[in-house]
Protein backbone atom coordinates (compact mmCIF):
# COMPACT_ATOMS: atom_id res chain seq x y z
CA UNK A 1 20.37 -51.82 -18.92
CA UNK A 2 21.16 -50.07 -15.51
CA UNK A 3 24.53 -51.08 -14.47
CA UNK A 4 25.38 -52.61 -11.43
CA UNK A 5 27.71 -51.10 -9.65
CA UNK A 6 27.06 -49.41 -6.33
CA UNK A 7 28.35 -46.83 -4.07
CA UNK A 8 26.91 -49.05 -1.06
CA UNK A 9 31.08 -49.76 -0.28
CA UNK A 10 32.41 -46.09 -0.87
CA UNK A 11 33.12 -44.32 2.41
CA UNK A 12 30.18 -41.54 3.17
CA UNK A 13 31.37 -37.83 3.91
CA UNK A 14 29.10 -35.64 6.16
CA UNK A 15 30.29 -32.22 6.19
CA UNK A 16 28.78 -29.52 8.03
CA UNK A 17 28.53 -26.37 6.00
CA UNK A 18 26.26 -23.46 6.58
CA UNK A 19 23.15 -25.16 8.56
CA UNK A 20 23.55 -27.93 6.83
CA UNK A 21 25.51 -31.51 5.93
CA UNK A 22 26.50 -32.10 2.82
CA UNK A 23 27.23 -35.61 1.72
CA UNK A 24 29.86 -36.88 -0.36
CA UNK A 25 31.54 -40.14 -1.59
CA UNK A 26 34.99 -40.06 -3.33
CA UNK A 27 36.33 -42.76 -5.42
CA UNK A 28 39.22 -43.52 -8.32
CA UNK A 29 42.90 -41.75 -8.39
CA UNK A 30 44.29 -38.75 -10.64
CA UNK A 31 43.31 -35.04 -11.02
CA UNK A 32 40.28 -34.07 -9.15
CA UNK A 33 36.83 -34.12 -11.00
CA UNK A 34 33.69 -33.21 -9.37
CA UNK A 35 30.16 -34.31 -10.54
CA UNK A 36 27.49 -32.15 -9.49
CA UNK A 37 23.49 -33.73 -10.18
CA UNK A 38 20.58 -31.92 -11.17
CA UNK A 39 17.30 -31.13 -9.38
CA UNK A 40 15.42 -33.55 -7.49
CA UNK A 41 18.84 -35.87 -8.28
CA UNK A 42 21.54 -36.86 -6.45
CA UNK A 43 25.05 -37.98 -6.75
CA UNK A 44 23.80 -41.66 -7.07
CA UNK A 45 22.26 -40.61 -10.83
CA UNK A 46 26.48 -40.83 -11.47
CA UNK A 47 26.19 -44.75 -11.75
CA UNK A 48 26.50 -45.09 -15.00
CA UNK A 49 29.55 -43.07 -15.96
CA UNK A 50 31.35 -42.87 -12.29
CA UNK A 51 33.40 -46.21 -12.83
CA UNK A 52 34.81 -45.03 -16.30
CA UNK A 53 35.53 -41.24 -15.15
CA UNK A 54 37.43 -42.92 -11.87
CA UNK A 55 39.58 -44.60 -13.91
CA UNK A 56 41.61 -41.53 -14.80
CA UNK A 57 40.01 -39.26 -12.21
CA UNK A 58 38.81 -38.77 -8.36
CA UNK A 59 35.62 -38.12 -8.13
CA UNK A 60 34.15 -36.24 -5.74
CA UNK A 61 29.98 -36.99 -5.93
CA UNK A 62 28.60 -34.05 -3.89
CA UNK A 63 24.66 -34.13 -3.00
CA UNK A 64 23.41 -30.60 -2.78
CA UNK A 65 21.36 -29.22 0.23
CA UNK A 66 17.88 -30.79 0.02
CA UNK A 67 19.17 -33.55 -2.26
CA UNK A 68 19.96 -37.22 -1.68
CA UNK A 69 21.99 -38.00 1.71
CA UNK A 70 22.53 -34.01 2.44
CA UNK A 71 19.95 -32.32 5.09
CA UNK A 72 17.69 -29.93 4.28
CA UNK A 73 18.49 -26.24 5.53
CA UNK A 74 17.14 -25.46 8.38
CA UNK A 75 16.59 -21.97 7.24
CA UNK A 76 14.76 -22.67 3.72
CA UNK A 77 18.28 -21.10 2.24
CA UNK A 78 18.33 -23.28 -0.94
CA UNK A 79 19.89 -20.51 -3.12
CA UNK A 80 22.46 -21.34 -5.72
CA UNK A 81 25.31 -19.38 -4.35
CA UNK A 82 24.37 -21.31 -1.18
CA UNK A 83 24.73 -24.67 -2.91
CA UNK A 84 28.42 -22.77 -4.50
CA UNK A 85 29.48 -22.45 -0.83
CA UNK A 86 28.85 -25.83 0.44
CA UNK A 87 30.71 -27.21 -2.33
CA UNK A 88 33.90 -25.05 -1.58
CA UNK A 89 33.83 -26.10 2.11
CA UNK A 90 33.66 -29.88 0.58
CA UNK A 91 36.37 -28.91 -1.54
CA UNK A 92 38.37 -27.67 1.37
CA UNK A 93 37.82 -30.43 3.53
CA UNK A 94 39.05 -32.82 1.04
CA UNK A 95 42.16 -31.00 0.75
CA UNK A 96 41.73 -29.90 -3.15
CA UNK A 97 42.66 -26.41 -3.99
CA UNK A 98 41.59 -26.98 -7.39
CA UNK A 99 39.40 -29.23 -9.52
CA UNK A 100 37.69 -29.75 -12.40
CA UNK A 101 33.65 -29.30 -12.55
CA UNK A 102 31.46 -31.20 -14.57
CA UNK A 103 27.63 -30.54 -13.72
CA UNK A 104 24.10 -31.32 -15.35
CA UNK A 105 21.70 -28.79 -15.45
CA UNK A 106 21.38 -27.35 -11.47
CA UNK A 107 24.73 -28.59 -11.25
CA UNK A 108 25.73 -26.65 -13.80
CA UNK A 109 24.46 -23.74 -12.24
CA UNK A 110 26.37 -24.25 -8.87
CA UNK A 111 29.55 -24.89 -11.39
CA UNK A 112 28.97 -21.51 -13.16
CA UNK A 113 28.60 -19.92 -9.37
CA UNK A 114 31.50 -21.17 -7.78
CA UNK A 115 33.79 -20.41 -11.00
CA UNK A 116 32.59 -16.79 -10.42
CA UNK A 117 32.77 -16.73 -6.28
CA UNK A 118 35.81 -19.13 -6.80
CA UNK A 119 37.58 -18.80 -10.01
CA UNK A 120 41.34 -19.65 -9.27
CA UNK A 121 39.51 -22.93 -7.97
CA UNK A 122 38.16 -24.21 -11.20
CA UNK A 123 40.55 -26.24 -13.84
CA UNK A 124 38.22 -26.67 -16.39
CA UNK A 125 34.33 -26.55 -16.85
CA UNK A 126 31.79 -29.33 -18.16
CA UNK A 127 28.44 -27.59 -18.06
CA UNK A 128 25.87 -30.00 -19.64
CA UNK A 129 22.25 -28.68 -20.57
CA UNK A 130 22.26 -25.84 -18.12
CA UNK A 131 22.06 -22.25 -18.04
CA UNK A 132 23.22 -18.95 -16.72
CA UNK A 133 19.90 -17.70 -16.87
CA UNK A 134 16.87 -19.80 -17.77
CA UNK A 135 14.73 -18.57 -20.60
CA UNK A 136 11.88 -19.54 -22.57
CA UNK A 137 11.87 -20.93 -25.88
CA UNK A 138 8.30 -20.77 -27.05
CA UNK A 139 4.68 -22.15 -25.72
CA UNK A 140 5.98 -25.35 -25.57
CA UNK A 141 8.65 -24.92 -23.14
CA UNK A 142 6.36 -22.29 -21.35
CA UNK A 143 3.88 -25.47 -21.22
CA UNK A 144 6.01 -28.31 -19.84
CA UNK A 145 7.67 -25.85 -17.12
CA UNK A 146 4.31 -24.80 -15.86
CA UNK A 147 3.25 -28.74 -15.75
CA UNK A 148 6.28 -29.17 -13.53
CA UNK A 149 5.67 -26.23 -11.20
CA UNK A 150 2.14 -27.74 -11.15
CA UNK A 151 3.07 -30.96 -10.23
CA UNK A 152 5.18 -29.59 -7.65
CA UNK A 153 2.47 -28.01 -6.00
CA UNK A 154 0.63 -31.34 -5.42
CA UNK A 155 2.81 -33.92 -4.22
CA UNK A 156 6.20 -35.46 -4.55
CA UNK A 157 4.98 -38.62 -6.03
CA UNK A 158 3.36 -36.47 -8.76
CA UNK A 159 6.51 -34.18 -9.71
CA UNK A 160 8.56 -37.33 -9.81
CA UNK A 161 6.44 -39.48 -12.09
CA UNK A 162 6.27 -36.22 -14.36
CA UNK A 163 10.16 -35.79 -14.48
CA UNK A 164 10.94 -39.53 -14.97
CA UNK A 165 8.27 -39.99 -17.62
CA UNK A 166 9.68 -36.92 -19.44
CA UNK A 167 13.18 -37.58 -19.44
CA UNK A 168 12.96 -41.34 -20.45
CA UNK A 169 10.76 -43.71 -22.91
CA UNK A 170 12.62 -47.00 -21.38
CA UNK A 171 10.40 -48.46 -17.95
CA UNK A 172 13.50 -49.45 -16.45
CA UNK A 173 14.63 -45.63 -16.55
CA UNK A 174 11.59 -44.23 -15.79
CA UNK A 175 10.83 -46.53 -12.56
CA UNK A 176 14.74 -45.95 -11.32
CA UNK A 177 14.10 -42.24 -11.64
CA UNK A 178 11.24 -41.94 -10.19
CA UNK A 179 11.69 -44.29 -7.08
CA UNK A 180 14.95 -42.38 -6.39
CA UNK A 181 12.91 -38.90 -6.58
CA UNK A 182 10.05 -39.51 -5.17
CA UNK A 183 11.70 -39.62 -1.66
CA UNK A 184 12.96 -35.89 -1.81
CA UNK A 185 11.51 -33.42 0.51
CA UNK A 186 9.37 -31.78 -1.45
CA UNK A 187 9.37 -28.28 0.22
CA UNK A 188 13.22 -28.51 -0.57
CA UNK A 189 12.77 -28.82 -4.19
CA UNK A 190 10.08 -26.38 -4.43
CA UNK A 191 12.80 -23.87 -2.66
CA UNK A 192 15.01 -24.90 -5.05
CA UNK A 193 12.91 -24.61 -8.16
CA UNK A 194 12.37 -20.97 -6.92
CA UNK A 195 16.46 -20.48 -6.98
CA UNK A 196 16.67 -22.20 -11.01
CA UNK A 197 13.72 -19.84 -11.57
CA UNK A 198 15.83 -16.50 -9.91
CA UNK A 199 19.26 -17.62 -10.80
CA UNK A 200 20.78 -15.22 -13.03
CA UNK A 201 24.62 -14.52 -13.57
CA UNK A 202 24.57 -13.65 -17.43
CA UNK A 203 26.46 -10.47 -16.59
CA UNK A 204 29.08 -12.35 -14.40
CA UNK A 205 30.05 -15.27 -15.72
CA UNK A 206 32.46 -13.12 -18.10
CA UNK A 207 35.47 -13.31 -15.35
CA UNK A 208 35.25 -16.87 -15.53
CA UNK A 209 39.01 -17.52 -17.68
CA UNK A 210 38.82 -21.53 -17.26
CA UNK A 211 37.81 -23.01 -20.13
CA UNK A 212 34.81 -24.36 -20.58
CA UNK A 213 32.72 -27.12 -22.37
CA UNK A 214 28.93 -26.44 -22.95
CA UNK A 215 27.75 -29.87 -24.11
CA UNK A 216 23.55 -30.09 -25.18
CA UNK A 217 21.47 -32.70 -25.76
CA UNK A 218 20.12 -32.07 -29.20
CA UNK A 219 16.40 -33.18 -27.64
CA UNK A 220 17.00 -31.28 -24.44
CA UNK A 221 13.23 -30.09 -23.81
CA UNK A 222 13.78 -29.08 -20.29
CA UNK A 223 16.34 -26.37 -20.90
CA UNK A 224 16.05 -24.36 -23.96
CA UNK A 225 19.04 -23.97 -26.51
CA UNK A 226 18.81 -20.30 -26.39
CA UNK A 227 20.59 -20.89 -22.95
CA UNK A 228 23.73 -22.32 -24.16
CA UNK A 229 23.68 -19.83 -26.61
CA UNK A 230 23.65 -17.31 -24.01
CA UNK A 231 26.67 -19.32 -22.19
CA UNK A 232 29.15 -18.98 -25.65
CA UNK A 233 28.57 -15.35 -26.05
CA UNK A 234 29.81 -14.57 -22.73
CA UNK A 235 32.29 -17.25 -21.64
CA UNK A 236 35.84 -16.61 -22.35
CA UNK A 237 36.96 -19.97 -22.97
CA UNK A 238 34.31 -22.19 -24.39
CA UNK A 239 33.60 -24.56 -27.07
CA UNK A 240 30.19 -26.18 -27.64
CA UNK A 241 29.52 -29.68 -28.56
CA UNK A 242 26.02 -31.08 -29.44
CA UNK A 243 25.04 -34.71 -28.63
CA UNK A 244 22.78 -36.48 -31.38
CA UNK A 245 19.95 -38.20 -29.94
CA UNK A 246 20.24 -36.84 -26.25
CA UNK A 247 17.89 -35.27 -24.15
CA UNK A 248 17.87 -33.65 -20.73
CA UNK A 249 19.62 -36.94 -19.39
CA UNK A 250 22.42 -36.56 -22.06
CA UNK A 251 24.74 -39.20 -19.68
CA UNK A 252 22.12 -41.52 -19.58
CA UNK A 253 20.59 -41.12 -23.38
CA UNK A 254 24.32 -41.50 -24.74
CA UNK A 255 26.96 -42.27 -22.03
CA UNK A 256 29.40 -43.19 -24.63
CA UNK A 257 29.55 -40.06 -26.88
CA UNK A 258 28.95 -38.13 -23.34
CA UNK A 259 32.27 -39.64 -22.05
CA UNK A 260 34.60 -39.58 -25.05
CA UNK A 261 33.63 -35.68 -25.53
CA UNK A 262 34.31 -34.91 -21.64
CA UNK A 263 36.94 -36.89 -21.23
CA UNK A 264 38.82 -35.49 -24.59
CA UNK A 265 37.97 -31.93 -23.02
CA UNK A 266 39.48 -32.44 -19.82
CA UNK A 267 42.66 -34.59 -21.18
CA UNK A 268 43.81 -30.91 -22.36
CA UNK A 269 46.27 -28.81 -20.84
């Protein structure tokens, strides 16, 4: 079941960054802990794990450029190391100097950039089903990215149906994904399928000494395992862990096992 707390009473944040305003919502006390969504997303796809993680943590829930409450660029500039900059003038404004990062697949990107731009900034990392690079991993994955790019070229209601279909069997899921995507701007997330598609900071991400959790959803079909594969050769500091039964939407699929692993992580000194 889809819990039922909302963000409806959290104060909104508009911050004006480079052509654009980002939004964020902060909640719960301790050391800071930001949550960074995935594409088409936004930082209301937190729900379900956002009341446990503010029990020991502030959150700060950041919606990139083109995504949820944030404007689109008026410029078309929805690069990653854009999205890295709006997140340390968030960062800024809020007064932290340092924080942890925890982000799912785009946001894991934007983690991995701004731990390179920024990298006496990050505390630890919690980069779940994402990438430094993204790579294919046979015909199949070849096959369901093209089906997305497709659907992108048609029509928001389109890509979203695709994605929520994809990355849930239970209706209640599926309709809450989709209902939440389907009112993105859809030039924004083409844009921003263009940066996953061009990211690429394999040869970087080496000067990034915080350590660093690469977590993958055993089922993940949307980002191939190659890719975290790619992260642990060149990270410093990083251990892996592997969710049983998870897919794309590993805090979703198993919240519980998701929070005891990142929470365990962070708890470290």
């Amino acid at each position: 079941m889809i819990p039922q707390f909302s963000f409806a009473d959290l104060p909104a944040h508009y911050i004006p960054t480079s052509g654009v305003r980002i939004h964020a919502r902060s909640m719960g006390t301790g050391p800071p802990l930001v949550l960074l969504h995935g594409l088409s997303s936004s930082s209301a796809d937190w729900l379900p794990i956002a009341p446990l993680l503010a029990e020991q943590y502030q959150l700060l829930m950041v919606d990139m450029r083109g995504h949820g409450q944030s404007s689109l660029a008026t410029d078309g500039d929805y690069t990653v190391a854009r999205m890295a900059a709006d997140l340390a003038v968030v960062l800024d404004v809020f007064e932290i100097p340092q924080a942890h990062l925890l982000g799912l697949s785009l946001g894991g990107c934007v983690a991995l950039q701004f731990a390179v731009d920024n990298p006496d900034r990050v505390k630890r990392l919690v980069l779940v089903n994402t990438f430094a690079r993204l790579r294919g991993a046979g015909t199949g994955s070849l096959r369901r990215r093209l089906t997305r790019v497709y659907a992108a070229t048609r029509d928001m209601d389109r890509l979203a149906l695709y994605v929520a279909t994809s990355l849930f069997d239970d209706p209640e899921y599926q309709q809450m994904t989709y209902q939440r995507m389907r009112h993105n701007d859809l030039g924004a997330i083409r844009r921003t399928m263009i940066a996953i598609l061009r990211f690429n900071i394999l040869r970087q991400i080496h000067r990034i000494q915080s350590p660093a959790l690469v977590m993958v959803g055993d089922r993940d079909k949307t980002v191939p395992h190659r890719c975290a594969i790619d992260l642990m050769a060149r990270l410093p500091s990083a251990q892996m862990r592997v969710i049983a039964d998870a897919g794309h939407a590993l805090p979703y699929d198993q919240p519980q096992a998701f929070l005891a692993t990142a929470i365990d992580f962070l708890a470290r000194s």
